[in-house]
N, C-alpha and C. Protein backbone atom coordinates (compact mmCIF):
# COMPACT_ATOMS: atom_id res chain seq x y z
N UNK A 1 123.64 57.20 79.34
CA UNK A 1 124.42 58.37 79.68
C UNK A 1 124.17 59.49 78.68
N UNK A 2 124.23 59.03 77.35
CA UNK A 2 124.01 59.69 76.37
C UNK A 2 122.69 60.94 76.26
N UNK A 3 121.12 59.95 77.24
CA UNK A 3 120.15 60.75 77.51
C UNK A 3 120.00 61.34 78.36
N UNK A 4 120.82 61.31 79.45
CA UNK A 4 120.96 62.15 80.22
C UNK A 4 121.68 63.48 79.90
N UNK A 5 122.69 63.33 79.73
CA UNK A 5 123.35 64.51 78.69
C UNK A 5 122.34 65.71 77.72
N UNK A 6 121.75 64.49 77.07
CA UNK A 6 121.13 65.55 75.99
C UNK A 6 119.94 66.45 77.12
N UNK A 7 119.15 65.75 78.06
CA UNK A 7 118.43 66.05 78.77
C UNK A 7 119.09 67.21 79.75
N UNK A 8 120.11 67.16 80.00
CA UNK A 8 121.00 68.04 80.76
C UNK A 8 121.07 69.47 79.61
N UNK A 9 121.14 69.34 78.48
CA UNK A 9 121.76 70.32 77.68
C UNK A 9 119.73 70.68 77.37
N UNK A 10 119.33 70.15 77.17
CA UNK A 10 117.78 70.95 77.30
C UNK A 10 117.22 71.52 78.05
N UNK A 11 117.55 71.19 78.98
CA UNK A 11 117.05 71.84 80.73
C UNK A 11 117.71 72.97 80.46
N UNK A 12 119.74 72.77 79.71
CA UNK A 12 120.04 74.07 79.85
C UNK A 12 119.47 75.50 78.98
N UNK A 13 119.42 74.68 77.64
CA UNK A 13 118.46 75.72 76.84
C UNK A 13 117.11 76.05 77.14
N UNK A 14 116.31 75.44 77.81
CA UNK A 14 115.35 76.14 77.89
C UNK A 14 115.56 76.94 79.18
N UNK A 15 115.96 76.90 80.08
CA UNK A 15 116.54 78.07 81.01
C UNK A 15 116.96 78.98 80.45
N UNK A 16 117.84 79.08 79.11
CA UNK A 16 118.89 80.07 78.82
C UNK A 16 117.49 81.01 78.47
N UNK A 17 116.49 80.06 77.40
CA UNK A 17 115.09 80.94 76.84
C UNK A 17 114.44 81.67 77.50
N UNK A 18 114.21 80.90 78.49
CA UNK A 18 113.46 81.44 80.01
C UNK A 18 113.56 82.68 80.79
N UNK A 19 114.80 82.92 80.73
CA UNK A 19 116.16 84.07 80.97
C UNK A 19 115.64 84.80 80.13
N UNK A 20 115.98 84.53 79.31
CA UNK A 20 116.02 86.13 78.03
C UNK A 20 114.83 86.48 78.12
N UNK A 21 113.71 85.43 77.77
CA UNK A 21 112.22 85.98 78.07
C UNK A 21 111.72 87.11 78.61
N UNK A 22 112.03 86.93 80.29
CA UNK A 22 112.16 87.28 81.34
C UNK A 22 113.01 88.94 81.63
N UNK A 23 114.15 88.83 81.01
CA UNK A 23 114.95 90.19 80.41
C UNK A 23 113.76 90.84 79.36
N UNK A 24 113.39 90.19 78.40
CA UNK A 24 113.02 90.96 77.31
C UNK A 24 111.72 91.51 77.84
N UNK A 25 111.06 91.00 78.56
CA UNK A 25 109.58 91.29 79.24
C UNK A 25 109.93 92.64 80.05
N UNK A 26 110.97 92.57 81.12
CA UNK A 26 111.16 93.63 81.91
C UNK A 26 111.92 94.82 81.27
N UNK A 27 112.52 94.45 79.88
CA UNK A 27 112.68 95.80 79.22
C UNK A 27 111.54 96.65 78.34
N UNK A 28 110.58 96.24 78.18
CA UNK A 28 109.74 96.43 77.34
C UNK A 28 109.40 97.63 77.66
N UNK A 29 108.65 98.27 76.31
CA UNK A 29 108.61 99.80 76.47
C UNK A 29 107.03 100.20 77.25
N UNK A 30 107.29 101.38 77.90
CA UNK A 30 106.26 101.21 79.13
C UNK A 30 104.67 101.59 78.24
N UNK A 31 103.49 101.73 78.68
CA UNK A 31 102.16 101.76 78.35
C UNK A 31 102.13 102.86 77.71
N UNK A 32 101.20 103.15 76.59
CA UNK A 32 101.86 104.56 75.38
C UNK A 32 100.76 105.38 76.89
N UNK A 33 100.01 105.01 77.25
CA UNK A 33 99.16 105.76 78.37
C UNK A 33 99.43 105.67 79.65
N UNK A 34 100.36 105.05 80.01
CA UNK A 34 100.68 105.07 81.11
C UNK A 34 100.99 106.92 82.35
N UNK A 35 101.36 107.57 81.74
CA UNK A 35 100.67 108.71 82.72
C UNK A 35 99.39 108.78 83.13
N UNK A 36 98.36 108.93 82.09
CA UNK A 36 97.22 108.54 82.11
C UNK A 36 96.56 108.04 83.49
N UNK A 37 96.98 106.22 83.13
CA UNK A 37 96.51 105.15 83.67
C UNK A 37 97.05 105.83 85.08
N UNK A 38 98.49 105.67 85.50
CA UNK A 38 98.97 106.05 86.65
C UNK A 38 98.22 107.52 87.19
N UNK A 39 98.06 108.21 86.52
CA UNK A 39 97.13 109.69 87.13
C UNK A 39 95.57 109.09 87.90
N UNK A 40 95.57 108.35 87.26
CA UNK A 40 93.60 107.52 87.84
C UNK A 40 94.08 106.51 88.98
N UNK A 41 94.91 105.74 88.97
CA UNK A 41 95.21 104.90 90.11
C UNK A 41 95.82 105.97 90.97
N UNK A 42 96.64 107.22 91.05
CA UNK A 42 97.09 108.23 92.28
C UNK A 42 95.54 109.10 93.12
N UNK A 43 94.87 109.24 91.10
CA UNK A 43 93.31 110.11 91.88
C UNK A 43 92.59 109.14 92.85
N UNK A 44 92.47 108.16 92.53
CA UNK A 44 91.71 107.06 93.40
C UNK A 44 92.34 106.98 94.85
N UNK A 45 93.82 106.91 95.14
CA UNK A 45 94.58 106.79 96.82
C UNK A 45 94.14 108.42 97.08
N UNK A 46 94.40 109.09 96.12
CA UNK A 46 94.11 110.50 97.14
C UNK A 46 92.97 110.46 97.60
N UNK A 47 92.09 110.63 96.41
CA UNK A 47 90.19 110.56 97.26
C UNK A 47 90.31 109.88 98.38
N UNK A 48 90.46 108.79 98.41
CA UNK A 48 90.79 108.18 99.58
C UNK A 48 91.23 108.49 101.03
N UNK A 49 92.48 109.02 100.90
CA UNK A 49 93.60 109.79 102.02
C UNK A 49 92.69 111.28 102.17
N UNK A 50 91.57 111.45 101.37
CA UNK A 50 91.48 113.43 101.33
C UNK A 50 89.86 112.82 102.02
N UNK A 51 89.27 111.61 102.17
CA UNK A 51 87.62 111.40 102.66
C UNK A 51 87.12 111.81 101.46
N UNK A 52 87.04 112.11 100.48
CA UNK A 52 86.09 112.39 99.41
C UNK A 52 85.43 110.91 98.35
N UNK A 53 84.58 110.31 99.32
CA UNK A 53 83.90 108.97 98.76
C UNK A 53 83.26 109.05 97.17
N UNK A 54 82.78 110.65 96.68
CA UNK A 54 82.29 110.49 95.51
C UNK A 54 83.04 110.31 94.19
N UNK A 55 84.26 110.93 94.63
CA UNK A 55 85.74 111.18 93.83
C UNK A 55 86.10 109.81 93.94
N UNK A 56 86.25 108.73 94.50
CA UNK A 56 86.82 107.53 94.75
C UNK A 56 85.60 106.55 93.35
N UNK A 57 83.97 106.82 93.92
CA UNK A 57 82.86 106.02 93.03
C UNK A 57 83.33 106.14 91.80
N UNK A 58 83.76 107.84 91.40
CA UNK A 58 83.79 108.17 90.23
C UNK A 58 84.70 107.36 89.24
N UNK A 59 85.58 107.15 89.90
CA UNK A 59 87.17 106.54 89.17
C UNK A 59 86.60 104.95 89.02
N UNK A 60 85.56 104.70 89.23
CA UNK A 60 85.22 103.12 89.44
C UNK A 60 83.96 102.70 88.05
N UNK A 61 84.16 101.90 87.02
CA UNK A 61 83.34 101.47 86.31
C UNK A 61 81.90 101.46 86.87
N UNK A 62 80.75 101.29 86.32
CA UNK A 62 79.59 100.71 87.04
C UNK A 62 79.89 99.07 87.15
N UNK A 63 80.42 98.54 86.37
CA UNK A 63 80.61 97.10 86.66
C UNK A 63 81.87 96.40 87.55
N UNK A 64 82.47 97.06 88.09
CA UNK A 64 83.72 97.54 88.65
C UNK A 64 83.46 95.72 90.05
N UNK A 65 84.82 95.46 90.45
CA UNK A 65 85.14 94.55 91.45
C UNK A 65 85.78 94.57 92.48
N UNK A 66 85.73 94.85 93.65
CA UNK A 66 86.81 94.77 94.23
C UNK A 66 87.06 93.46 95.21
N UNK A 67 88.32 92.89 95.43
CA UNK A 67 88.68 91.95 95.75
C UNK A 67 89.46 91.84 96.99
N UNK A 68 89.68 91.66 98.22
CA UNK A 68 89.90 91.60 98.97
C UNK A 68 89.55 91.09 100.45
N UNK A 69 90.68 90.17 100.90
CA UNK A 69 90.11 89.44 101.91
C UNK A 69 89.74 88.18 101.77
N UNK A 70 89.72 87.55 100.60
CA UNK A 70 88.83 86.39 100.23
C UNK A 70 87.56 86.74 99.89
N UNK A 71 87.47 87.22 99.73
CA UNK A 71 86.04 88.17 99.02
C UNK A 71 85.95 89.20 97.89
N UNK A 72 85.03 88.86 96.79
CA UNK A 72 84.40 90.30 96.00
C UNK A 72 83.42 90.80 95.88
N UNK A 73 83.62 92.16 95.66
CA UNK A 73 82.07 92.72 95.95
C UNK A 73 82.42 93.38 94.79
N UNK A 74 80.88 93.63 94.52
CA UNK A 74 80.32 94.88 93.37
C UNK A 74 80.53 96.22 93.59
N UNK A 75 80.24 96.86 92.83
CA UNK A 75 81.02 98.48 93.54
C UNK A 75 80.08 99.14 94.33
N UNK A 76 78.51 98.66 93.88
CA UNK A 76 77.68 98.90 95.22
C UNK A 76 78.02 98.53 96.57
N UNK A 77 78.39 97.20 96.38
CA UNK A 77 78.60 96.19 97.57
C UNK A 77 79.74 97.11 98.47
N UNK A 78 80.90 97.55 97.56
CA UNK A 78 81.32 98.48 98.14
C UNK A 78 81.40 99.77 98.69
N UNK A 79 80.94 100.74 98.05
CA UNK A 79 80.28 101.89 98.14
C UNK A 79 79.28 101.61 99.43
N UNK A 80 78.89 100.85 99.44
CA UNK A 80 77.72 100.60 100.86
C UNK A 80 78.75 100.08 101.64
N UNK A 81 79.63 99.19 101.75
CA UNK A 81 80.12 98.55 102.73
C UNK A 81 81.17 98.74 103.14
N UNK A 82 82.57 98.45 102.36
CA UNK A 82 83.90 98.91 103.32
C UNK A 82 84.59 99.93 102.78
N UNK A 83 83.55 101.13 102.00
CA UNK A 83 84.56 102.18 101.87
C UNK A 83 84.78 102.97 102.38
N UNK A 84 83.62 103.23 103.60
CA UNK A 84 84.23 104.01 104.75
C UNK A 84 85.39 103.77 105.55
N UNK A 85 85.27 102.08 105.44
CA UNK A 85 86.57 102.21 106.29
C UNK A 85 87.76 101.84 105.58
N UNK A 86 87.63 101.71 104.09
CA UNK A 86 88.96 102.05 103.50
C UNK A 86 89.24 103.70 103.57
N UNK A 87 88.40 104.76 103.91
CA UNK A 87 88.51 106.24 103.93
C UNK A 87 89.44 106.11 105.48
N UNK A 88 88.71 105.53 106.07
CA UNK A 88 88.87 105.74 107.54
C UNK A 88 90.67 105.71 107.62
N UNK A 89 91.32 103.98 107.18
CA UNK A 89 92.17 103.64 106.74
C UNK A 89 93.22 104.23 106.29
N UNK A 90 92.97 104.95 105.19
CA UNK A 90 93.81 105.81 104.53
C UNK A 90 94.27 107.06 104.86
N UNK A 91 93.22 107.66 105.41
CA UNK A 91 93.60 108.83 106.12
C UNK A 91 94.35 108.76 107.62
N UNK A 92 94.34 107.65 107.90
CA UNK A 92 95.29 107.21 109.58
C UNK A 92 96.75 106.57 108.89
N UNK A 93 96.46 105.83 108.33
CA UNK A 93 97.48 105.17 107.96
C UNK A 93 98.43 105.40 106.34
N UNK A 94 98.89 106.19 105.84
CA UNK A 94 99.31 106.53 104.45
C UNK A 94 100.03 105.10 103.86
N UNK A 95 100.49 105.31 103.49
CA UNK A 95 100.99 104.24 102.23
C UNK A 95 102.61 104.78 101.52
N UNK A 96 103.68 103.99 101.68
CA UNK A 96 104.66 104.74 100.60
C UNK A 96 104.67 103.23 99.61
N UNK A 97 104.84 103.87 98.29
CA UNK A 97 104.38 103.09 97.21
C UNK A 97 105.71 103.08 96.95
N UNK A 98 106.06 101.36 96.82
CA UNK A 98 107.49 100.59 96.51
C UNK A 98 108.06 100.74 95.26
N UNK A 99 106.86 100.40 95.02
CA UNK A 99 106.98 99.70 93.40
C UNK A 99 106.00 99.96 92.60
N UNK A 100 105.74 100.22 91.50
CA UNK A 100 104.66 100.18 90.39
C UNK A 100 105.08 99.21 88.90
N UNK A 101 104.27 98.77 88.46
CA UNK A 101 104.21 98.26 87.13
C UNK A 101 103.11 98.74 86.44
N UNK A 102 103.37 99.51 85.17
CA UNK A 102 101.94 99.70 84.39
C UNK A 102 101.92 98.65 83.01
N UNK A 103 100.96 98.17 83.20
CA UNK A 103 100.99 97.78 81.18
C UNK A 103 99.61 98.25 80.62
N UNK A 104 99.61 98.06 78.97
CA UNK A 104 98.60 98.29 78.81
C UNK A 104 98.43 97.60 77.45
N UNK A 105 97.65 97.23 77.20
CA UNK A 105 96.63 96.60 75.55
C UNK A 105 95.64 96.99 75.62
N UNK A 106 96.17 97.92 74.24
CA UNK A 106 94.86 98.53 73.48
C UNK A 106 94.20 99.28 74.44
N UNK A 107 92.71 99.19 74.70
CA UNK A 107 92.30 100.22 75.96
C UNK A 107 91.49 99.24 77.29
N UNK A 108 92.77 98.77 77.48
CA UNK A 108 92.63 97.69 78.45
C UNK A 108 94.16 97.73 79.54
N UNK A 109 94.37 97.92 80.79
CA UNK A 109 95.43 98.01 81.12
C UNK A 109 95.62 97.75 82.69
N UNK A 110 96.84 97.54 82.97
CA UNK A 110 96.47 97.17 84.77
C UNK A 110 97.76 97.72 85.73
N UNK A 111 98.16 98.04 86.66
CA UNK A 111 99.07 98.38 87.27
C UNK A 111 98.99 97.71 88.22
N UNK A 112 99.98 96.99 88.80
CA UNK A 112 100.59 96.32 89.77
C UNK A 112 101.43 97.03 90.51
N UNK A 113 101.35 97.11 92.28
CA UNK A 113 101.98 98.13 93.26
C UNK A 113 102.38 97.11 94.15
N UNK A 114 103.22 98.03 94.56
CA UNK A 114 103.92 97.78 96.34
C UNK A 114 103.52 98.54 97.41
N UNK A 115 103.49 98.65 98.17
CA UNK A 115 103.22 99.50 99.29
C UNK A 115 103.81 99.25 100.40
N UNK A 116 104.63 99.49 101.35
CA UNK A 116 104.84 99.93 102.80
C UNK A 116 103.82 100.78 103.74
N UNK A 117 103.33 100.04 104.19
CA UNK A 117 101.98 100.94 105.50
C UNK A 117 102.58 100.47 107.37
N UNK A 118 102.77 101.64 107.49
CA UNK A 118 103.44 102.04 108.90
C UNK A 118 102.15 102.71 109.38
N UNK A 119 101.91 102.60 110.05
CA UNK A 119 100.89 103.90 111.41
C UNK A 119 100.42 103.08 112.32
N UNK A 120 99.35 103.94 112.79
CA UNK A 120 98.36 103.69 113.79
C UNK A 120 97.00 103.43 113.52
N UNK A 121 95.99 102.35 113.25
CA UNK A 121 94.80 102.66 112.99
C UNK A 121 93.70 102.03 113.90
N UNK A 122 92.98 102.97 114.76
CA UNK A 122 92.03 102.30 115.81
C UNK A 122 92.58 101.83 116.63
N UNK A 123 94.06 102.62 117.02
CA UNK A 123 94.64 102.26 118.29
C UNK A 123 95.64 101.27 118.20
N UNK A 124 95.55 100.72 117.02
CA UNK A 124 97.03 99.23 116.91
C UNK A 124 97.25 99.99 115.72
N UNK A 125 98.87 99.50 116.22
CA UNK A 125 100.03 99.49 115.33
C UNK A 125 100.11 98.46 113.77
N UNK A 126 100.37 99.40 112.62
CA UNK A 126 100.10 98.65 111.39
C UNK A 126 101.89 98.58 111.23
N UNK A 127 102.28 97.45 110.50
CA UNK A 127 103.55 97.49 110.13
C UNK A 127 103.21 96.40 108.80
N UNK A 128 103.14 97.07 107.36
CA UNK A 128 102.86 95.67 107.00
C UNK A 128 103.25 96.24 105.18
N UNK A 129 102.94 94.84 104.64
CA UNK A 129 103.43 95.47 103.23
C UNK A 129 102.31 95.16 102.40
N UNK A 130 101.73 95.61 101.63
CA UNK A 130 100.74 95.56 100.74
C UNK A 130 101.06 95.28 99.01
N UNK A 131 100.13 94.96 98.43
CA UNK A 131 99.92 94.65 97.23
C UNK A 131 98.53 95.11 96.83
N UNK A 132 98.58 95.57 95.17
CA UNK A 132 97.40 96.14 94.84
C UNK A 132 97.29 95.75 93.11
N UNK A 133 96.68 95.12 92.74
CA UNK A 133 96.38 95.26 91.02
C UNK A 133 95.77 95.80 90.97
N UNK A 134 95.40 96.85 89.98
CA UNK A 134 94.29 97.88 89.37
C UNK A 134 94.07 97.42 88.14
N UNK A 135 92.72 96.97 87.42
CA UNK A 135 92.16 96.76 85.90
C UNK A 135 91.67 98.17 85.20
N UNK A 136 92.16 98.44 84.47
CA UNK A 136 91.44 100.02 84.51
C UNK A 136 91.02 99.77 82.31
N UNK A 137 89.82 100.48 82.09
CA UNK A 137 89.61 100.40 80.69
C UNK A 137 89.13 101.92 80.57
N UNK A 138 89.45 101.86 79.26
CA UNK A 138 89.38 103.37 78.31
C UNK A 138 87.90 103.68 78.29
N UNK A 139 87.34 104.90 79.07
CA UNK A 139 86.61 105.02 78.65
C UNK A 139 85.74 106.46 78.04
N UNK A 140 84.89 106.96 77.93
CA UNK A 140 84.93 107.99 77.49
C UNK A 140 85.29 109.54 78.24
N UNK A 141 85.02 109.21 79.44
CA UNK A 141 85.54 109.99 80.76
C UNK A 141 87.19 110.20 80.97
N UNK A 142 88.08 108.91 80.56
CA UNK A 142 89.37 108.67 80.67
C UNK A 142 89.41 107.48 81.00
N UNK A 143 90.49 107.27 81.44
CA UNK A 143 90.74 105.85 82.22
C UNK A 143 89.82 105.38 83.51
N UNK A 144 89.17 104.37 83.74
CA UNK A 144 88.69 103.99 84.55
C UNK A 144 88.67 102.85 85.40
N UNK A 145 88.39 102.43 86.97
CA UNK A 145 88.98 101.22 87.28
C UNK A 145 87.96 100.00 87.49
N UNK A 146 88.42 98.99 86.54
CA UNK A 146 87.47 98.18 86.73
C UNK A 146 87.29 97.31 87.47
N UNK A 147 88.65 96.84 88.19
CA UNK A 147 88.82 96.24 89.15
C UNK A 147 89.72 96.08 89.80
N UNK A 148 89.84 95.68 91.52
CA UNK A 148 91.09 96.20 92.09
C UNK A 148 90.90 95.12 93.09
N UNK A 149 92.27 94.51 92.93
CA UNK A 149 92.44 93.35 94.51
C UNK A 149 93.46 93.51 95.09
N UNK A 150 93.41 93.34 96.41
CA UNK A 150 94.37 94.01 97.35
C UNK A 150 94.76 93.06 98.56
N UNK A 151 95.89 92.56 98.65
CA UNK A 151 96.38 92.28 99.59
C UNK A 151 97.28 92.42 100.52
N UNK A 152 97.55 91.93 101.78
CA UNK A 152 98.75 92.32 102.66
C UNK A 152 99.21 91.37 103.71
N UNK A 153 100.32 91.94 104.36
CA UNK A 153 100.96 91.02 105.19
C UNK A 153 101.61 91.77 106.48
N UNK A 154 101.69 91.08 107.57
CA UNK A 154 102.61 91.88 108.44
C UNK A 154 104.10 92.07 107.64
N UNK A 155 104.79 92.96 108.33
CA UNK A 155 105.96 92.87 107.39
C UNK A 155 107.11 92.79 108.47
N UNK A 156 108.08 91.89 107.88
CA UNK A 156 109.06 91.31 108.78
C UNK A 156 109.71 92.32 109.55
N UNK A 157 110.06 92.21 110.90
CA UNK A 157 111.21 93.37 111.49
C UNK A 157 112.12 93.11 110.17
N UNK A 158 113.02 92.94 109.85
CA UNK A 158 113.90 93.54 108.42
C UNK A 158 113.11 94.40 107.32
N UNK A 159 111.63 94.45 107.24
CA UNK A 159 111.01 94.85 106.33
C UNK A 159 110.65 96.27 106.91
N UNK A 160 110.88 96.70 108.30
CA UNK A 160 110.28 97.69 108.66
C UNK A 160 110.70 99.50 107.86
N UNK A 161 109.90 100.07 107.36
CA UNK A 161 110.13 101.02 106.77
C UNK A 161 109.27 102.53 107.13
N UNK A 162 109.59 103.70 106.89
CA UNK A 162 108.38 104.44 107.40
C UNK A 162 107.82 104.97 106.30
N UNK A 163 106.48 105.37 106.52
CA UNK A 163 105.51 106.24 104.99
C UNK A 163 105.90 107.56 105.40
N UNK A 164 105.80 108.26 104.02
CA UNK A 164 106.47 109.65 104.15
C UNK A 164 104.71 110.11 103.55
């Protein structure tokens, strides 16, 4: 009985740790660059939403990844392959952005998003919620993205929302 107890009162402390952790992480003070970082992940959706494919390359490392679908490609791989129709995409369908997280170390940093995507694209109806990490490193240009994976989901009738 006795080890159960103590085992009971450890489970509880390390929860209590777990907790605070968890608090202390989500108070933390935001990226000293975080305008920055966030100004290069907004230039990158606009190029996007505006068709300007060279403005989009630009914001992208030469060694750059993108991830999506179960798949990564090189930024050639992309640039040749689905960034037309991420242009195509963006400009039919907008995006209202939920949520953001920026962090950053040293000149290394990443932002984590939400998204709500409502429209029309190629004739069907999008209702769905998205996710996006951005890797972005310091470089002599500014911030740049080194890699970006993106996923999504239909989004529940309770989830339905509209993009402004």
């Amino acid at each position: 009985m006795k080890t159960s107890l103590n085992n009971y009162k450890l489970a509880l402390l390390a929860g209590a740790c777990l907790v605070l952790s968890v608090d202390h992480s989500a108070a933390e003070n935001p990226a000293p660059d975080a305008a920055a970082i966030t100004a290069t992940v907004e230039s990158f959706h606009k190029a996007l939403a505006a068709g300007k494919p060279d403005e989009v390359m630009s914001l992208l490392q030469p060694d750059a990844l993108i991830v999506e679908g179960g798949s990564v490609e090189t930024r050639a791989e992309y640039e040749s392959g689905h960034l037309g129709e991420d242009i195509a995409y963006a400009r039919a369908v907008p995006g209202k952005q939920l949520k953001a997280v920026v962090r950053q170390e040293g000149d290394a940093a990443w932002v984590t998003s939400t998204f709500s995507v409502v429209g029309v694209f190629q004739g069907r109806s999008v209702n769905s919620l998205a996710a996006e990490t951005m890797v972005l490193t310091k470089a002599a240009a500014g911030w740049r993205i080194c890699a970006i994976h993106w996923s999504s989901h239909k989004a529940a009738k309770s989830q339905t929302g509209s993009a402004k």
